[in-house]
C-alpha atoms as a PDB file:
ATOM      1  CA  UNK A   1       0.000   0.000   0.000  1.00  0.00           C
ATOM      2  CA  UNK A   2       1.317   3.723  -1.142  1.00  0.00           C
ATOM      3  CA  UNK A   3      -0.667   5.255   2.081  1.00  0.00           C
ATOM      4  CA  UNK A   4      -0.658   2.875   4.779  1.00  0.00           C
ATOM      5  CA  UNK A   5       1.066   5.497   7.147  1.00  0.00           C
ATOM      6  CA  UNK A   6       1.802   8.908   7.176  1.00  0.00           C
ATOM      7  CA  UNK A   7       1.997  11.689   4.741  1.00  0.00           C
ATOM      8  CA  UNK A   8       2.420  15.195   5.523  1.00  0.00           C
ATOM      9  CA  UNK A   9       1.161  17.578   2.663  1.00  0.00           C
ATOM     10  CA  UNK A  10       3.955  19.737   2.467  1.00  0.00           C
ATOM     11  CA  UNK A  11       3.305  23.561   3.123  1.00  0.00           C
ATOM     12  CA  UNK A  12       4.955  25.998   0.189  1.00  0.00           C
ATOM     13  CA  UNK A  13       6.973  28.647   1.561  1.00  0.00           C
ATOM     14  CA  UNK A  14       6.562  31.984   0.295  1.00  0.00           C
ATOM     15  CA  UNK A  15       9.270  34.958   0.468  1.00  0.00           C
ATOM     16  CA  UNK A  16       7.840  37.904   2.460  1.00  0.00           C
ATOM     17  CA  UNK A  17       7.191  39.550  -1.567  1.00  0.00           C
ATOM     18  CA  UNK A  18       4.801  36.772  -2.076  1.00  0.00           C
ATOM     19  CA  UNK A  19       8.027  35.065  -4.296  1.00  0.00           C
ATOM     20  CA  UNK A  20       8.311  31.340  -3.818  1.00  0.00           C
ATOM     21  CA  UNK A  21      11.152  30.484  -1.731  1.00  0.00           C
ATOM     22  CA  UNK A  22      11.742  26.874  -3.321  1.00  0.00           C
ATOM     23  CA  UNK A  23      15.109  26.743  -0.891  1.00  0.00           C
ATOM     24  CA  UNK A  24      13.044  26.377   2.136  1.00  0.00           C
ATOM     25  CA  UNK A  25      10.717  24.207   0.454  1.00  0.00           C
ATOM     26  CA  UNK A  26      14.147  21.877   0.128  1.00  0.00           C
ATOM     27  CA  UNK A  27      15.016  22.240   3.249  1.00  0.00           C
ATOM     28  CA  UNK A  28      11.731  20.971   5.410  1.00  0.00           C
ATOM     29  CA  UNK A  29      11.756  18.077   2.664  1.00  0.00           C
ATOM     30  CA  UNK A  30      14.868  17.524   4.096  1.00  0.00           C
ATOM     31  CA  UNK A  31      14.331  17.617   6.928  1.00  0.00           C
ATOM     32  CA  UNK A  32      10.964  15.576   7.326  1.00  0.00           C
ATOM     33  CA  UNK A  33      12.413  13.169   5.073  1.00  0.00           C
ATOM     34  CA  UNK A  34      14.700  12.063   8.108  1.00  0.00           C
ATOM     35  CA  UNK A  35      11.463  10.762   9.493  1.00  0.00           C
ATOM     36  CA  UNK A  36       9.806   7.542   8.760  1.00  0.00           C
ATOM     37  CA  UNK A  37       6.995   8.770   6.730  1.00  0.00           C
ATOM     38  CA  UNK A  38       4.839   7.019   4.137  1.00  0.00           C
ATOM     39  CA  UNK A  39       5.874   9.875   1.729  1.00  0.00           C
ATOM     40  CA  UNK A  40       4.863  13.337   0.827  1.00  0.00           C
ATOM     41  CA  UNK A  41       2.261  15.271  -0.724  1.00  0.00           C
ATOM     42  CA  UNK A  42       2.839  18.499  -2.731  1.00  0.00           C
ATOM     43  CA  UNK A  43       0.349  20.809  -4.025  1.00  0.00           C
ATOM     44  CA  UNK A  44      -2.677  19.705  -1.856  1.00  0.00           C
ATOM     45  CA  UNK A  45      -4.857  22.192   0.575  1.00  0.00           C
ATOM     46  CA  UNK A  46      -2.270  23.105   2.991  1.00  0.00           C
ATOM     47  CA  UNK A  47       0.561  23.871  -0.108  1.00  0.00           C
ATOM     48  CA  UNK A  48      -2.160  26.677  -1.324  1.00  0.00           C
ATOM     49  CA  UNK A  49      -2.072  24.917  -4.283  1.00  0.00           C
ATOM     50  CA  UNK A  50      -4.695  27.410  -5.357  1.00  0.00           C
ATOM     51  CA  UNK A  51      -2.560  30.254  -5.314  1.00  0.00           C
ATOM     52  CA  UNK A  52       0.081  28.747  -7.131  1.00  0.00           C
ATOM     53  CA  UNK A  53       0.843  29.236 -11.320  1.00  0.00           C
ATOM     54  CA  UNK A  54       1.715  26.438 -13.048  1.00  0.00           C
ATOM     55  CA  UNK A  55       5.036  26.999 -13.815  1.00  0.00           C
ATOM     56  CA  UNK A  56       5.587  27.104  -9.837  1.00  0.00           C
ATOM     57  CA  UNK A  57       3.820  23.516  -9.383  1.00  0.00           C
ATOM     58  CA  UNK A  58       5.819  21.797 -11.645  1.00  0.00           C
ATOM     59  CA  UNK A  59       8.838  23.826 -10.331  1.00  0.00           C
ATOM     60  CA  UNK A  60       7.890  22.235  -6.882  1.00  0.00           C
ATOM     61  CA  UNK A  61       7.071  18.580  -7.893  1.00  0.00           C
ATOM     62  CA  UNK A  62      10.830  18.633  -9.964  1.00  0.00           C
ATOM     63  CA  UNK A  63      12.455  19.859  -6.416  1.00  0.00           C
ATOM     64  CA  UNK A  64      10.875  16.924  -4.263  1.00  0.00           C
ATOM     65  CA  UNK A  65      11.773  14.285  -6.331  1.00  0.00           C
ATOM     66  CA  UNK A  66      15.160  15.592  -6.280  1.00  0.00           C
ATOM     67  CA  UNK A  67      14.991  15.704  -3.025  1.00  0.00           C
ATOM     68  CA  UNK A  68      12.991  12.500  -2.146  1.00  0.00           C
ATOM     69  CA  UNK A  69      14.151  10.167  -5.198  1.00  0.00           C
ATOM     70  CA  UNK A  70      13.302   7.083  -2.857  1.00  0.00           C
ATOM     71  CA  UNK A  71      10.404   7.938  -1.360  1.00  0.00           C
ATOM     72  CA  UNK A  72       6.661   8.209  -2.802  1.00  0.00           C
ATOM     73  CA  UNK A  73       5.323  11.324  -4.306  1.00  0.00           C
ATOM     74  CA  UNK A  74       1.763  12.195  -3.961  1.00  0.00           C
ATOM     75  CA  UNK A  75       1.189  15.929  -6.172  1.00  0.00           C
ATOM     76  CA  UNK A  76      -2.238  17.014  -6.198  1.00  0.00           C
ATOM     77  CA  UNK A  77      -3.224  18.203  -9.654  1.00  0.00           C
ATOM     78  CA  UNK A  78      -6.798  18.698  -9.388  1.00  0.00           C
ATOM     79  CA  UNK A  79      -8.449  21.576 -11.301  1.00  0.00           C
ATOM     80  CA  UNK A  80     -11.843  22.940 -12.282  1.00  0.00           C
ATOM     81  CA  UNK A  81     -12.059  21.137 -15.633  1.00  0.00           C
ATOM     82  CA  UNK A  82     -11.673  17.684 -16.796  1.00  0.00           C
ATOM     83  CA  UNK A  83      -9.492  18.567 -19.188  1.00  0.00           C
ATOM     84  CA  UNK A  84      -7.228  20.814 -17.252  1.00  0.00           C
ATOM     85  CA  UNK A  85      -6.671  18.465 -14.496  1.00  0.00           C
ATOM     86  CA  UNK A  86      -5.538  15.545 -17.125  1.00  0.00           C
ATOM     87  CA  UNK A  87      -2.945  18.188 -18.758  1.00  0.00           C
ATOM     88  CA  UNK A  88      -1.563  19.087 -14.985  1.00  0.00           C
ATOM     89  CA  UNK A  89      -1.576  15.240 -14.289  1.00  0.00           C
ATOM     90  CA  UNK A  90       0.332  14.272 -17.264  1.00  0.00           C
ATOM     91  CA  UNK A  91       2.905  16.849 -16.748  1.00  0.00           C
ATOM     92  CA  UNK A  92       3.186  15.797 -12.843  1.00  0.00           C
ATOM     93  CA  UNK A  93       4.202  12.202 -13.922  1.00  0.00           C
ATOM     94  CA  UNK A  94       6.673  13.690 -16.309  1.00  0.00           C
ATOM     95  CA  UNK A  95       8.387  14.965 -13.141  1.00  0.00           C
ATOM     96  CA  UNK A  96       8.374  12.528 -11.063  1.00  0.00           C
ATOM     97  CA  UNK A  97       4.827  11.890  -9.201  1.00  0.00           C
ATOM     98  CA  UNK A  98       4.421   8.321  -8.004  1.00  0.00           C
ATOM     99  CA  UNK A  99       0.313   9.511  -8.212  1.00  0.00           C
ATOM    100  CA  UNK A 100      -1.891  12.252  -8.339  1.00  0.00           C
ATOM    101  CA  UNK A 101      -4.671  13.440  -5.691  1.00  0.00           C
ATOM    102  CA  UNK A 102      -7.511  15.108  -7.499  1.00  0.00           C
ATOM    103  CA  UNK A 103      -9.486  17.224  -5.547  1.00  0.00           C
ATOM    104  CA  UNK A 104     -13.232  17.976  -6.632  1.00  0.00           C
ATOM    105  CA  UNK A 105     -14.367  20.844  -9.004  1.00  0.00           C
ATOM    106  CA  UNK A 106     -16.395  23.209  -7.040  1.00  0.00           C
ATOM    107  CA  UNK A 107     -17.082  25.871  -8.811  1.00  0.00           C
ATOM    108  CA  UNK A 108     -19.686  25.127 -10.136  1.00  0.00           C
ATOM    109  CA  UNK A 109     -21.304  22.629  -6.798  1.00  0.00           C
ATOM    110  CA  UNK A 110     -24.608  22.708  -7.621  1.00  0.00           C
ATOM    111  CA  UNK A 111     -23.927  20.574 -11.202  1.00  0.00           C
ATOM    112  CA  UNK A 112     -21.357  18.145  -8.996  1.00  0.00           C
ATOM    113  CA  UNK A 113     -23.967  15.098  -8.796  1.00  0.00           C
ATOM    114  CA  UNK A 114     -22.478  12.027  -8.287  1.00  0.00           C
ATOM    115  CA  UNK A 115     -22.862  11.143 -12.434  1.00  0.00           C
ATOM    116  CA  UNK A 116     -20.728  13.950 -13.149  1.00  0.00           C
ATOM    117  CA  UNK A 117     -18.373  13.737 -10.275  1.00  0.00           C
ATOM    118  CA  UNK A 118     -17.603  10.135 -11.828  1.00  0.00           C
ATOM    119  CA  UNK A 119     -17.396  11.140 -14.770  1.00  0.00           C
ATOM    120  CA  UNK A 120     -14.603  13.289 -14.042  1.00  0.00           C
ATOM    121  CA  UNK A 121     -12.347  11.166 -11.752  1.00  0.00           C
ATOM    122  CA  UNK A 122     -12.505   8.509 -14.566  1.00  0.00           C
ATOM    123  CA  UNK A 123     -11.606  10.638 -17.408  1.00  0.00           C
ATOM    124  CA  UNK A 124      -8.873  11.784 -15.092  1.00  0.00           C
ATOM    125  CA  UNK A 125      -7.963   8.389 -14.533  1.00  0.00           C
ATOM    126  CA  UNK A 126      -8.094   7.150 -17.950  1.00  0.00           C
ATOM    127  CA  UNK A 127      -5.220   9.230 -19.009  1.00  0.00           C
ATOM    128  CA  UNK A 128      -3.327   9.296 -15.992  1.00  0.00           C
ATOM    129  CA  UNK A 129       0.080   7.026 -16.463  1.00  0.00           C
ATOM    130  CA  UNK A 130       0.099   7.224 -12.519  1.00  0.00           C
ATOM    131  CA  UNK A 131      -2.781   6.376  -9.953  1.00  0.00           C
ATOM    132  CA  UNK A 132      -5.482   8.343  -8.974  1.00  0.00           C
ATOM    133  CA  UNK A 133      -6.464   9.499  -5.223  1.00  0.00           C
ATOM    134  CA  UNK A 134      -9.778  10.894  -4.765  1.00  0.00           C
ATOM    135  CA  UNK A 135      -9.634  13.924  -2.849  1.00  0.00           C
ATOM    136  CA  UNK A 136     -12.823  15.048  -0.932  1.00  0.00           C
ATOM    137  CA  UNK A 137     -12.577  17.880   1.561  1.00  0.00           C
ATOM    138  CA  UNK A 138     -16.019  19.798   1.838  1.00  0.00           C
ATOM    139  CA  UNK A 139     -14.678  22.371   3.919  1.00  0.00           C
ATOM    140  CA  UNK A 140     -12.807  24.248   1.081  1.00  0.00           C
ATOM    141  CA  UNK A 141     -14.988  22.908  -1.886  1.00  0.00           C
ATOM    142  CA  UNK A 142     -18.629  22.435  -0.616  1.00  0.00           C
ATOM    143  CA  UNK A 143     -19.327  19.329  -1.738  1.00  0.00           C
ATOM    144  CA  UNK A 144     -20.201  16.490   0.372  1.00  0.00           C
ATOM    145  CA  UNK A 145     -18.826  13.152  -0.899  1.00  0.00           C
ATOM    146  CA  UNK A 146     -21.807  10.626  -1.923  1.00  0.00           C
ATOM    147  CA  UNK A 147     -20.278   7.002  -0.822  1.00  0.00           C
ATOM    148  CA  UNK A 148     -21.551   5.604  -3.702  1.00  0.00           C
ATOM    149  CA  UNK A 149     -19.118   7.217  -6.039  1.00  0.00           C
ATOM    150  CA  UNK A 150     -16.344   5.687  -4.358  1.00  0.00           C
ATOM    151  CA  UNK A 151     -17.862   2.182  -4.785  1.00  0.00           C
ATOM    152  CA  UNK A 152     -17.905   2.824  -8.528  1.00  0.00           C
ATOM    153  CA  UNK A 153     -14.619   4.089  -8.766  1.00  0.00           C
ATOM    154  CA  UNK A 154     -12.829   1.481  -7.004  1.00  0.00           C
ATOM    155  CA  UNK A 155     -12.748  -1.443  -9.860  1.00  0.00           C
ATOM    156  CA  UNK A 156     -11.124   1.558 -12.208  1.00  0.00           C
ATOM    157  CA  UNK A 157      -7.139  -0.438 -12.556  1.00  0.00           C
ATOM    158  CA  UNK A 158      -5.756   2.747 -11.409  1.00  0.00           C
ATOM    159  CA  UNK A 159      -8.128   4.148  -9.177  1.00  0.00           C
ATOM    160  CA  UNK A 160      -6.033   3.577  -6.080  1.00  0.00           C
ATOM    161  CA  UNK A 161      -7.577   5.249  -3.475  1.00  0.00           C
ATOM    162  CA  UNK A 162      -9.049   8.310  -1.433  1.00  0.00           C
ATOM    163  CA  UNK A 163      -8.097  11.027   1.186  1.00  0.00           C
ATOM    164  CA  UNK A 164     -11.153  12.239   3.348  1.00  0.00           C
ATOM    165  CA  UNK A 165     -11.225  15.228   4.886  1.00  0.00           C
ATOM    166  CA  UNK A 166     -14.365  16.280   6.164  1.00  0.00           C
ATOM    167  CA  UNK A 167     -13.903  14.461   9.731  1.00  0.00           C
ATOM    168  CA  UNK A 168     -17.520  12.414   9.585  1.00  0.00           C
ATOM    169  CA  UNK A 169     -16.214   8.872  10.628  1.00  0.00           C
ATOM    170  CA  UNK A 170     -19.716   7.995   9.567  1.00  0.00           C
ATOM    171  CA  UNK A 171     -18.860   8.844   5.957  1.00  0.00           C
ATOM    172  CA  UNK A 172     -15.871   7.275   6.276  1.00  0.00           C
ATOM    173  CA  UNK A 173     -17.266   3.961   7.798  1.00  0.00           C
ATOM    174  CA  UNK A 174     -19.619   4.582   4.939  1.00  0.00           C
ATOM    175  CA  UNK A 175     -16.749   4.301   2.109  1.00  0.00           C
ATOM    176  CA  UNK A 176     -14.753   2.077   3.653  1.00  0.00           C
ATOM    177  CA  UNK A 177     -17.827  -0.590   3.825  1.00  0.00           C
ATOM    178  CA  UNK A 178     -18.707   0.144   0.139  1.00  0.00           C
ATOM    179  CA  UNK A 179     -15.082  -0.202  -1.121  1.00  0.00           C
ATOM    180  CA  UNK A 180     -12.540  -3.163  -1.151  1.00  0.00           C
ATOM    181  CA  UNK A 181      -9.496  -3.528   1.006  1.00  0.00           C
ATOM    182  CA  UNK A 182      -6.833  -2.636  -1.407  1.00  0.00           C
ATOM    183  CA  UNK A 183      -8.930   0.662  -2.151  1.00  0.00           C
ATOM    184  CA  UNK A 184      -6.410   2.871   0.076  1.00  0.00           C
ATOM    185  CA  UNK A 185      -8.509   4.946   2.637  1.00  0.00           C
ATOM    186  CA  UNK A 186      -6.150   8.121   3.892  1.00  0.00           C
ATOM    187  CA  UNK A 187      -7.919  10.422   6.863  1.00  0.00           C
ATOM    188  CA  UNK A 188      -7.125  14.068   6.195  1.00  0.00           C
ATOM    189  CA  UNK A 189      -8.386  15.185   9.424  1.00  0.00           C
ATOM    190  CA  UNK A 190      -5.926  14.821  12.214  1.00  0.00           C
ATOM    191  CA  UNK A 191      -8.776  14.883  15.430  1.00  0.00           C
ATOM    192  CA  UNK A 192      -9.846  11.778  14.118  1.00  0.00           C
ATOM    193  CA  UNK A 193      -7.211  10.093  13.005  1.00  0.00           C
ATOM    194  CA  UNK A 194      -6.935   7.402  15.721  1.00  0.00           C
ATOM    195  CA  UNK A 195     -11.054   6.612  14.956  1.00  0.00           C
ATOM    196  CA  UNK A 196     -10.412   6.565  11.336  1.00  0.00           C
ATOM    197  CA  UNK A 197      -7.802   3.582  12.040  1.00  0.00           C
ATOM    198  CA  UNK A 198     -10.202   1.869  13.973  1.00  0.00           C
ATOM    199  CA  UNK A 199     -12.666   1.812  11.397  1.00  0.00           C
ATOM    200  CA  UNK A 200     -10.406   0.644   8.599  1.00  0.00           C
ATOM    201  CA  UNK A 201      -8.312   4.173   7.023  1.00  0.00           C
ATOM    202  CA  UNK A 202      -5.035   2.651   5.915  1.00  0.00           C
ATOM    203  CA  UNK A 203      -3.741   5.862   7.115  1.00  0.00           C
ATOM    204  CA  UNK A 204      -3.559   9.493   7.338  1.00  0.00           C
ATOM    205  CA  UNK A 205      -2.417  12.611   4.775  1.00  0.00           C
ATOM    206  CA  UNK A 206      -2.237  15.136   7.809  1.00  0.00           C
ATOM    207  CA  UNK A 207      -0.966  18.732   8.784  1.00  0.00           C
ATOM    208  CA  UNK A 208      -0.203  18.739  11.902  1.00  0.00           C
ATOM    209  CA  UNK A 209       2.578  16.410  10.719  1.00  0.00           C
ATOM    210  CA  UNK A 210       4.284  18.901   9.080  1.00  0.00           C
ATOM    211  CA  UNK A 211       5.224  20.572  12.450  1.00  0.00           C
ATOM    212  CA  UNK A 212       4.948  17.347  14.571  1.00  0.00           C
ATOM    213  CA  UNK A 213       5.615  13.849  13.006  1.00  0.00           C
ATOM    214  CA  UNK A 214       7.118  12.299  15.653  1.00  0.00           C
ATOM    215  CA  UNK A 215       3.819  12.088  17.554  1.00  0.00           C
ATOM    216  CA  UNK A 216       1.762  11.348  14.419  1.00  0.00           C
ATOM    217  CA  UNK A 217       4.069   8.576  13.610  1.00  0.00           C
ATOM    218  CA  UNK A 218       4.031   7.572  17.335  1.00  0.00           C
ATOM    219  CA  UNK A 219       0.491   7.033  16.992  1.00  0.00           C
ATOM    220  CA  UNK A 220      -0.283   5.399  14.076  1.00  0.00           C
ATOM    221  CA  UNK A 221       2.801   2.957  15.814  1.00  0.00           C
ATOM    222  CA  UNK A 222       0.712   2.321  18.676  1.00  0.00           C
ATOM    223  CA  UNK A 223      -1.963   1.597  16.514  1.00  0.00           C
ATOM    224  CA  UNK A 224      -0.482  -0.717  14.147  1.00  0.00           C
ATOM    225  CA  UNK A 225       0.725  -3.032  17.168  1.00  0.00           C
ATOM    226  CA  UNK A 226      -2.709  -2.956  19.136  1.00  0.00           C
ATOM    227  CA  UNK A 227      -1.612  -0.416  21.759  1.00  0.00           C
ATOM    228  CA  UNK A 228      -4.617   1.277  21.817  1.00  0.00           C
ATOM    229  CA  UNK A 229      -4.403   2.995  24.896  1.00  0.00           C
ATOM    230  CA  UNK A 230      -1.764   4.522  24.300  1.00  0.00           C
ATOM    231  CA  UNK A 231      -2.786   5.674  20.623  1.00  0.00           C
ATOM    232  CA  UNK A 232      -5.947   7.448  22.191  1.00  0.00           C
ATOM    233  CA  UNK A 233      -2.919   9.388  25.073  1.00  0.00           C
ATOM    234  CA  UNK A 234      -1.254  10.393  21.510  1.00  0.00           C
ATOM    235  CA  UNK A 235      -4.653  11.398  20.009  1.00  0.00           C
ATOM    236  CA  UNK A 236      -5.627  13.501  22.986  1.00  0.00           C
ATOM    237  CA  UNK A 237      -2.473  15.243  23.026  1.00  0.00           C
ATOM    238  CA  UNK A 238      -2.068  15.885  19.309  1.00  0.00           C
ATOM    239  CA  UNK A 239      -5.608  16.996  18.672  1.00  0.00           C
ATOM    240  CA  UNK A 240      -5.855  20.645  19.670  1.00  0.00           C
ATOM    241  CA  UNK A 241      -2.693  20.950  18.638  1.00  0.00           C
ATOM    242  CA  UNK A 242      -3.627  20.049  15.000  1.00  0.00           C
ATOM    243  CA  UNK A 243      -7.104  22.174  15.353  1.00  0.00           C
ATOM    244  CA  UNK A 244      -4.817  25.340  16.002  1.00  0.00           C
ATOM    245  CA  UNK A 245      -2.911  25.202  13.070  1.00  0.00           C
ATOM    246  CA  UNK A 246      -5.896  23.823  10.664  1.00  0.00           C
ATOM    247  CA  UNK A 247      -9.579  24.726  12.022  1.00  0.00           C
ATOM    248  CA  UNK A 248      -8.381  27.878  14.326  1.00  0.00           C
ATOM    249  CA  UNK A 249      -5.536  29.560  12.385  1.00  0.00           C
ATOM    250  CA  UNK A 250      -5.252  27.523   8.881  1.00  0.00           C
ATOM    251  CA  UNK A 251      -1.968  27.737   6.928  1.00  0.00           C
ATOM    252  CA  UNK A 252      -0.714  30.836   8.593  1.00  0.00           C
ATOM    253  CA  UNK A 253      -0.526  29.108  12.148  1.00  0.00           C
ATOM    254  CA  UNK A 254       0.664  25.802  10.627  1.00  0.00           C
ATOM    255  CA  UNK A 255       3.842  27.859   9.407  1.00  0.00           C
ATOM    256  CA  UNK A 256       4.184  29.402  12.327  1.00  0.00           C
ATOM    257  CA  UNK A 257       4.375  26.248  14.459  1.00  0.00           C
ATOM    258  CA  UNK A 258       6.892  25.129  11.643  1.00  0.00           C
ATOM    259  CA  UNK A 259       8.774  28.074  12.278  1.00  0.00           C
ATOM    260  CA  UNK A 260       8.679  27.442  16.108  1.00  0.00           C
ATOM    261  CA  UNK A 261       9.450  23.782  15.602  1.00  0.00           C
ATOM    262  CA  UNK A 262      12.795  24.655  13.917  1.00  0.00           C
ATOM    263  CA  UNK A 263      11.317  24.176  10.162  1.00  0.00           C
ATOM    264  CA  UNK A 264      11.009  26.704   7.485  1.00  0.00           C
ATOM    265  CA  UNK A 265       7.042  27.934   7.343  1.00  0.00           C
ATOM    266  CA  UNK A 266       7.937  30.800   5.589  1.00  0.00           C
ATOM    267  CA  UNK A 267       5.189  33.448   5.004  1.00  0.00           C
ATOM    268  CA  UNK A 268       1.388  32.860   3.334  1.00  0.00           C
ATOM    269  CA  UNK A 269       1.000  34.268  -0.078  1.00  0.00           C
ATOM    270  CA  UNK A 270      -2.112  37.097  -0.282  1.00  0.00           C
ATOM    271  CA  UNK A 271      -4.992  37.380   0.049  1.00  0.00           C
ATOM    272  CA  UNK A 272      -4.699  34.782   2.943  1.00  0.00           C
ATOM    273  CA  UNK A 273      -2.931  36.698   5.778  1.00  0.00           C
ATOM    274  CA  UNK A 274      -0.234  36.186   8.278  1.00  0.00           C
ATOM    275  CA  UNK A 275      -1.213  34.460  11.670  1.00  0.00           C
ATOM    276  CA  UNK A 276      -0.963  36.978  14.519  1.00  0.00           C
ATOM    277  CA  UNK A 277       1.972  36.826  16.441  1.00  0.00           C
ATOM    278  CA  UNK A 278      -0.635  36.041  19.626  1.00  0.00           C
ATOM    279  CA  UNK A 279      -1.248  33.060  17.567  1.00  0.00           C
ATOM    280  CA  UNK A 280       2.253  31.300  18.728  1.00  0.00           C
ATOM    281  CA  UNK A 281       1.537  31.987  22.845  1.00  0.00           C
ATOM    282  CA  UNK A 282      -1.550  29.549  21.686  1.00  0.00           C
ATOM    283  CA  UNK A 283       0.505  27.153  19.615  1.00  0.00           C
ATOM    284  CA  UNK A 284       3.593  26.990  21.054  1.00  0.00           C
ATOM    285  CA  UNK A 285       2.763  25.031  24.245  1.00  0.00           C
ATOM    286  CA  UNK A 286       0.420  22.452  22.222  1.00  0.00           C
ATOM    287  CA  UNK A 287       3.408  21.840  20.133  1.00  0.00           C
ATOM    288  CA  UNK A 288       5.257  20.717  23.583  1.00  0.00           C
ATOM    289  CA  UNK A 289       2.484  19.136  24.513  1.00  0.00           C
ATOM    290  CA  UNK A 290       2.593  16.971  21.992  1.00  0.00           C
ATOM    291  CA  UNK A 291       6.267  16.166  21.498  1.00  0.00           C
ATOM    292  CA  UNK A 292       5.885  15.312  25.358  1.00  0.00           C
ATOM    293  CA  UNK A 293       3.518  12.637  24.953  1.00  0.00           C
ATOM    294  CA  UNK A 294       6.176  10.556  23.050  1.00  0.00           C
END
């Protein structure tokens, strides 16, 4: 399995001009990379993928597999049109992605039924020389994920699995029933990443393990080897750490706690805005707190 474990989708560091500063980029690559992580995500929610040109994506995908050659590379090339997201796909694998995770269009939500949602993610799929995560995260797009659409998608030959963001272990219990067990299931909300396990996620694409992996890891450790006590200590401990620097203060705050935690967050690009430097009395002693539980 590519995401049985832990994958932190890797924030993109701007220059405080809004320039991309691909040297720290390198740099936290490096550095998580000494960490025994599933592999890495670039260009997903938390890499404001939106914000980024093209030119900069593929910039960023060429740097991690330089950086990472080993290791497997999950870029996130979804887009609002079918045929935009192929073209982005295509050029990802030219550089290096092991897969793609395709996020949903949203623009247009109220014309995302679950007929054209499939559609989509198997036109994406049919061209893709790499496999093909779903991506669902209704907090950014506004869709909620129908279940059903994951059971259709599952017998596509490289259709390899999903991330799912929205929290609802319902849902999830939901898609995990309705799929089969080498469909990869990836949480993407770290407060319920320990009952995502427990109901059958293969493992988590997180942010809070961009500033903490140690416990994340730890966790999904005490999981694997039926230490369940001391996976729910780790989840306790890790989860309003990973609210603060998602739910409570979003990109901004993760980078912060990177910068606190020795890393390189670097700024936010506009219009999203820097977290205030309050923000940090807040994070800084979850970010012990967590470490300590280890």
């Amino acid at each position: 399995m590519r995401l049985r474990g832990v994958v932190p989708p890797l924030v993109t560091p701007f220059c405080e001009d809004g320039a991309l500063d691909l040297a720290a980029f390198e740099a936290n690559l490096e550095a998580l990379a000494a960490h025994d992580l599933a592999g890495f995500l670039v260009l997903g929610s938390n890499g404001e993928a939106a914000s980024l040109d093209e030119e900069e994506k593929l910039a960023l995908v060429a740097a991690a597999r330089r950086r990472v050659p080993g290791r497997f590379l999950l870029v996130g090339t979804g887009l609002e049109s079918t045929r935009a997201t192929v073209a982005l796909t295509l050029k990802a694998a030219e550089r290096g992605a092991d897969a793609v995770l395709v996020l949903t269009p949203s623009y247009y939500k109220s014309r995302m039924t679950p007929e054209a949602l499939r559609s989509h993610f198997e036109a994406v799929a049919d061209a893709s020389p790499v496999p093909v995560y779903l991506y669902s995260v209704p907090a950014f797009t506004g869709i909620p994920w129908p279940p059903a659409v994951s059971a259709a998608l599952a017998s596509h030959p490289r259709v390899a699995g999903m991330k799912e963001s929205s929290g609802d272990i319902g849902l999830l219990s939901r898609i995990r029933a309705a799929t089969p067990p080498g469909f990869e299931l990836a949480c993407g909300n770290a407060p319920v990443f320990y009952p995502a396990l427990c109901v059958g996620a293969t493992g988590g694409v997180l942010a809070v393990a961009n500033c903490a992996p140690r416990p994340v890891l730890e966790l999904f450790r005490a999981f694997e080897r039926g230490d369940h006590d001391r996976a729910r200590r780790l989840q306790a401990a890790l989860t309003p750490l990973a609210a603060a620097v998602t739910t409570t203060h979003g990109v901004a705050g993760l980078k912060q706690a990177m910068d606190h935690a020795g890393l390189r967050g670097g700024h936010v690009r506009a219009p999203l805005l820097p977290a205030p430097a309050s923000a940090l009395a807040e994070i800084a002693p979850l970010l012990e707190q967590a470490e300590a539980a280890c």
